[in-house]
Protein backbone atom coordinates (compact mmCIF):
# COMPACT_ATOMS: atom_id res chain seq x y z
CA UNK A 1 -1.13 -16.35 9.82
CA UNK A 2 -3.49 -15.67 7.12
CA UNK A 3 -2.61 -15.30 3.23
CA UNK A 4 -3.36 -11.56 3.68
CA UNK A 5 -3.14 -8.21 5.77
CA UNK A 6 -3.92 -4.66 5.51
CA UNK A 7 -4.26 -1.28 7.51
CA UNK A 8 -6.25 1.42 6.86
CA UNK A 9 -5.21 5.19 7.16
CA UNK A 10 -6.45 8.50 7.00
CA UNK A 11 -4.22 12.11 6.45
CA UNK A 12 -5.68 15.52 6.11
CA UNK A 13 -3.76 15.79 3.38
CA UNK A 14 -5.26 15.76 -0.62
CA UNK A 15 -5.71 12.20 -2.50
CA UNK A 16 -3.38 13.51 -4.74
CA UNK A 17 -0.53 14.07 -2.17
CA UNK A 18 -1.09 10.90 -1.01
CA UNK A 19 -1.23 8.96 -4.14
CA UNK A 20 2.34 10.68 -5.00
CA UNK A 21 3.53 9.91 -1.24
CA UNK A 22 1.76 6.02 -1.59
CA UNK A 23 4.47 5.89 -5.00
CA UNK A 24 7.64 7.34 -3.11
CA UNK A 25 6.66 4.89 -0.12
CA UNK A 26 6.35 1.83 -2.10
CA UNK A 27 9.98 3.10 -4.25
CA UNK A 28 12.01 3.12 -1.17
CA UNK A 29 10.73 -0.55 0.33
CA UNK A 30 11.74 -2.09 -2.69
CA UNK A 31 7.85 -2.32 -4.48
CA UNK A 32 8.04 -0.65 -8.07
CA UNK A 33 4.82 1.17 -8.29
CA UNK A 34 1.70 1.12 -11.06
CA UNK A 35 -0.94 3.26 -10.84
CA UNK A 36 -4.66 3.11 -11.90
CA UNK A 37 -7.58 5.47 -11.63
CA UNK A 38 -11.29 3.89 -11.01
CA UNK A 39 -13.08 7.89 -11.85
CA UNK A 40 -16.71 6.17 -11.38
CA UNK A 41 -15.34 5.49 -7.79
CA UNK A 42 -12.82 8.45 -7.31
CA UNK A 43 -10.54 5.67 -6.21
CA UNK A 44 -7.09 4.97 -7.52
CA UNK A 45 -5.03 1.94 -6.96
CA UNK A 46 -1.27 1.37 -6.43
CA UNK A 47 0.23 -2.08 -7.05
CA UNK A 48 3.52 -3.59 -7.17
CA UNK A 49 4.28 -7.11 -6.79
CA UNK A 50 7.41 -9.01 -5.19
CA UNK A 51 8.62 -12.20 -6.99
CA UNK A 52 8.52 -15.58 -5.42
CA UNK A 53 11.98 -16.10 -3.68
CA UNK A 54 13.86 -18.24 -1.01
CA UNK A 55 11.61 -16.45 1.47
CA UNK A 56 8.81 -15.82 -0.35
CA UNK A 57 5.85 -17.00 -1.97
CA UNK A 58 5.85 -13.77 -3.52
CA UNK A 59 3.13 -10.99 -2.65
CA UNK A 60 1.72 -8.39 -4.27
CA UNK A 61 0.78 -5.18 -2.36
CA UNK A 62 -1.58 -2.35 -3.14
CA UNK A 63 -2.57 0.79 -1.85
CA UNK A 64 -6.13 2.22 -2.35
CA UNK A 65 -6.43 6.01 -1.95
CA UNK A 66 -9.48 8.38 -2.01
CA UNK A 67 -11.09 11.16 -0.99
CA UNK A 68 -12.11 10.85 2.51
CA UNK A 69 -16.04 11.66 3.70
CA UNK A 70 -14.85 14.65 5.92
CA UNK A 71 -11.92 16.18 3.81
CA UNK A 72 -8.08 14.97 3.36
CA UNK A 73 -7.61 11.02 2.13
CA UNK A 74 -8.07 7.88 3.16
CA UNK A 75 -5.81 4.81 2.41
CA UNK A 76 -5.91 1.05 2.47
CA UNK A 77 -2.74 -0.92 1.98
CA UNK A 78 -2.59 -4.32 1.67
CA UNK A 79 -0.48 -7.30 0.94
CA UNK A 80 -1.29 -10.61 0.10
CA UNK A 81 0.48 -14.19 -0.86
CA UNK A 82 0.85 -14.57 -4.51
CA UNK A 83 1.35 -18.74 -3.53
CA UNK A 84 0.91 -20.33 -0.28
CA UNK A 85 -1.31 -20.92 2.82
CA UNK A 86 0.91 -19.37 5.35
CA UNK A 87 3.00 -15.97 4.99
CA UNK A 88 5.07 -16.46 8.37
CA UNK A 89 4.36 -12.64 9.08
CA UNK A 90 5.75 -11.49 5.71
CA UNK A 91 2.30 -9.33 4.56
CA UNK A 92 2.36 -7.93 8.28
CA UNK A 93 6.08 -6.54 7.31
CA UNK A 94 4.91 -5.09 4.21
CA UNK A 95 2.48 -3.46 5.12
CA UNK A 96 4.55 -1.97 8.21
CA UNK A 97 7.11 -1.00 6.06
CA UNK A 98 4.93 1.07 3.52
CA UNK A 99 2.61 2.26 6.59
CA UNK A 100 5.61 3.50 7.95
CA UNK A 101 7.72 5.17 5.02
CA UNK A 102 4.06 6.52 4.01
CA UNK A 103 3.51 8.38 7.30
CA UNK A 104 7.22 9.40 7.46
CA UNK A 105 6.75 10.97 4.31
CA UNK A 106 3.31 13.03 4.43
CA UNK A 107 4.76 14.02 7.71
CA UNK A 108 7.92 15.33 6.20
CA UNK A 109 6.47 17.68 3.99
């Protein structure tokens, strides 16, 4: 398994929902969220990293959100080893998780 993995998503919802969904996501699997805005690009990021552990070679996972070309938003989420040449599946999860909680969320509301 490679030392990285990521999924790419698109709602018909605003970048702004999103971005605040991307945040409650990344809360609930355990990621603390930070957010930055790229306004040249109309992209903003979300990051959060998990410490190296018995399990873990630590990661650090990020969300991309913007505007997508036909309307609503358009997200990238990836996680990637902090240390290490193999993850064991451990980015896959991650990203799963957040895809999932994401999706659960922007369809909740």
């Amino acid at each position: 398994m490679g030392r990285k993995y990521s999924e790419r998503l698109e709602f018909q919802r605003s970048a702004e929902d999103t971005i605040r969904a991307v945040e409650v996501a990344f809360t609930e699997c355990g990621f603390p969220p930070s957010r930055s805005n790229t306004p040249s690009t109309g992209m903003t990021e979300v990051r959060a990293s998990r410490q190296m552990s018995a399990g873990s070679w630590g990661e650090n996972v990020t969300a991309q959100v913007a505007t997508a070309p036909g309307g609503g938003s358009q997200v990238v989420v990836e996680s990637k080893l902090v240390f290490g040449f193999v993850d064991w599946g451990r980015n896959k999860t991650n990203v799963s998780q957040v895809v999932l909680a994401l999706t659960r969320r922007l369809e909740m509301d």
